[in-house]
N, C-alpha and C. Protein backbone atom coordinates (compact mmCIF):
# COMPACT_ATOMS: atom_id res chain seq x y z
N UNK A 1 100.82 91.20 91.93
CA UNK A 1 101.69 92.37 92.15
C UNK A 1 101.30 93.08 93.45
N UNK A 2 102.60 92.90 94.39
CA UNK A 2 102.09 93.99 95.50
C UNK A 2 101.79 95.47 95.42
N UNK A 3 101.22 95.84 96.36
CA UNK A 3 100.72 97.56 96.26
C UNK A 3 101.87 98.37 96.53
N UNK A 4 102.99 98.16 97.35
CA UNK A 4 104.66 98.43 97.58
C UNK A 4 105.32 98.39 95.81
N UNK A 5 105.05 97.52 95.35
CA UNK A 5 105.84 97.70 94.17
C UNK A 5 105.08 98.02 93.12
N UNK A 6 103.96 98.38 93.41
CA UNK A 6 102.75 99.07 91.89
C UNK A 6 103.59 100.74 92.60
N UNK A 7 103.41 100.90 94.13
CA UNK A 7 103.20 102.53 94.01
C UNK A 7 105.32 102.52 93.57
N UNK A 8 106.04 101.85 94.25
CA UNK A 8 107.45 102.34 93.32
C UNK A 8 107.60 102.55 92.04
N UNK A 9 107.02 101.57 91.45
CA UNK A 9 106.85 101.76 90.03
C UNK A 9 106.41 102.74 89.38
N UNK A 10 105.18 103.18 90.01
CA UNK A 10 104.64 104.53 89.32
C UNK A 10 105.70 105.60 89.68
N UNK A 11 106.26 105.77 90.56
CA UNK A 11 107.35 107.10 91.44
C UNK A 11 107.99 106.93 90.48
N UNK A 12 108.70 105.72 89.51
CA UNK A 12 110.08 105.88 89.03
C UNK A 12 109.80 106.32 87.65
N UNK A 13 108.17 105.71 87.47
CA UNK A 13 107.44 106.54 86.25
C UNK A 13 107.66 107.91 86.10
N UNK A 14 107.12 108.72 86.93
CA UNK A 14 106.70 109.60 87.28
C UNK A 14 108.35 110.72 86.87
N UNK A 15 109.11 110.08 87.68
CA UNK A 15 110.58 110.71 87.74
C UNK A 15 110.95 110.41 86.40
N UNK A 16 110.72 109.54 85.74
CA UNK A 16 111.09 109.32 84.24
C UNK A 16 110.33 110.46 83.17
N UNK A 17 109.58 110.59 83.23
CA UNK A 17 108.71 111.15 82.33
C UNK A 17 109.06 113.11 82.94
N UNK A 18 109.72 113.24 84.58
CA UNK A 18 109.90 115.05 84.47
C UNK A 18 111.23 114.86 84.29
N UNK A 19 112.02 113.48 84.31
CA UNK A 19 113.20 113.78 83.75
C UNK A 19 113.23 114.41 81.84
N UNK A 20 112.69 113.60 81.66
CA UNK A 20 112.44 113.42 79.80
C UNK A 20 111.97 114.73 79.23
N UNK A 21 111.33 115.10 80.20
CA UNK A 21 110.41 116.80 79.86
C UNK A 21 111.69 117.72 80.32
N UNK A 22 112.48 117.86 81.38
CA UNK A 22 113.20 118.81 81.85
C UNK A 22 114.10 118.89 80.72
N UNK A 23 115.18 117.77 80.40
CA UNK A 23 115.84 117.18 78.88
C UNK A 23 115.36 118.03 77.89
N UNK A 24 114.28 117.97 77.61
CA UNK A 24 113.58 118.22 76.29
C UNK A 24 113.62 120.11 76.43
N UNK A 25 113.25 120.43 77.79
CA UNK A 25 113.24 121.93 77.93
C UNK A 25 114.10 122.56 77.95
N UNK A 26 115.42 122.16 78.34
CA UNK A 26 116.80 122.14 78.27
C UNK A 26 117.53 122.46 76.74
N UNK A 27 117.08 121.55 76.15
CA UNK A 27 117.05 121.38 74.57
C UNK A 27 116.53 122.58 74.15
N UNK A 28 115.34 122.73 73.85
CA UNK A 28 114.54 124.05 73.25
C UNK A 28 115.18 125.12 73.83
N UNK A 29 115.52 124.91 74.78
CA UNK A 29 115.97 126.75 75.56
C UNK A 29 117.41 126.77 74.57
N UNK A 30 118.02 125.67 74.38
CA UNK A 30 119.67 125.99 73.91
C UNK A 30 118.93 126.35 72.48
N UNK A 31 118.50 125.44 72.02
CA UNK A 31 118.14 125.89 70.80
C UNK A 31 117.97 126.92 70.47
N UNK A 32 116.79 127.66 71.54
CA UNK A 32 116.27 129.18 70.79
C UNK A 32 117.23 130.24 71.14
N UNK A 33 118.02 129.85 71.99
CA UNK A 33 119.54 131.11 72.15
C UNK A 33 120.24 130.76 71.17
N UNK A 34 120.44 129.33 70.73
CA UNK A 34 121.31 129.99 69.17
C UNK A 34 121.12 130.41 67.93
N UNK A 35 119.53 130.47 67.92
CA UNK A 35 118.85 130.83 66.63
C UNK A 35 118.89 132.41 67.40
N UNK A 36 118.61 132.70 68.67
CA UNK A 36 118.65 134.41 68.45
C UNK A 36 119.91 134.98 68.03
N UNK A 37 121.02 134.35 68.52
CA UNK A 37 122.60 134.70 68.63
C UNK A 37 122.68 134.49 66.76
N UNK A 38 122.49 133.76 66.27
CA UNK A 38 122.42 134.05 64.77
C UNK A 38 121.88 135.18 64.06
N UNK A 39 120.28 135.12 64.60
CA UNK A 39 119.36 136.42 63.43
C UNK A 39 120.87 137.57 64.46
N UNK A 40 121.41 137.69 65.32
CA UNK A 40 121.69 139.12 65.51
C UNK A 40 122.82 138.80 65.03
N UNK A 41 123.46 138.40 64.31
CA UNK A 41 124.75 138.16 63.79
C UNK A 41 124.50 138.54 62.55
N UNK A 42 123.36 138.29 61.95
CA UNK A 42 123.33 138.15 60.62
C UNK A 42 123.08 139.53 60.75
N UNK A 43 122.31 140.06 61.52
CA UNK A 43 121.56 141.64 61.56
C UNK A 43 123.05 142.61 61.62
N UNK A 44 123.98 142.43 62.46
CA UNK A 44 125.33 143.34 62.27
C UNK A 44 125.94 142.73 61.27
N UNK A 45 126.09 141.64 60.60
CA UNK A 45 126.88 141.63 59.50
C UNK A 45 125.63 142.34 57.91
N UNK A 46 124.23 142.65 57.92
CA UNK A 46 123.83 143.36 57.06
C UNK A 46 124.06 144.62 57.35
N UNK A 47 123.87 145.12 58.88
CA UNK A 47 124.28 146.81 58.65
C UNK A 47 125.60 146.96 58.17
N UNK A 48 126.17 146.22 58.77
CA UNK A 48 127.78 146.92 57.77
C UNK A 48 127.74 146.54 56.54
N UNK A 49 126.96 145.48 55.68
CA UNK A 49 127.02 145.41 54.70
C UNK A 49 126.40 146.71 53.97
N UNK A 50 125.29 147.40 54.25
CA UNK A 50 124.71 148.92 53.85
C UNK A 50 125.53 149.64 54.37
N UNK A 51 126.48 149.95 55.52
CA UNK A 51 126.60 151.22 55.29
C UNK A 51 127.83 150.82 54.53
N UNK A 52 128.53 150.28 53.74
CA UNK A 52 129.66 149.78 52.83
C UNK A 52 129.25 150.36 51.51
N UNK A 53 127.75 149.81 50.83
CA UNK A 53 127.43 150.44 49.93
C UNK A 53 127.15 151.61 49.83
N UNK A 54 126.47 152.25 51.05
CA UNK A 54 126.33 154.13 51.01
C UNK A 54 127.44 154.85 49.89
């Protein structure tokens, strides 16, 4: 194996693995905006549920 195609190889490594991580961070960020956008949904649909019972 030449040293030209060991060091490409590792570069495309390299780009593979901050692709896969950026993906993944991408993911978690959507994720945790729709779990907040929920608890505050749920949070205005309980206040009006109390002040209903008052």
């Amino acid at each position: 194996m030449s040293l030209l195609k060991q060091r490409f190889r590792n570069e495309h490594e390299t780009q593979r693995r901050h692709e896969i991580s950026v993906r993944s961070r991408s993911a978690s960020k959507s994720r945790i905006s729709t779990k907040s956008r929920n608890t505050k949904r749920s949070w205005s649909s309980a206040r009006k549920s109390s002040k209903q019972s008052y």
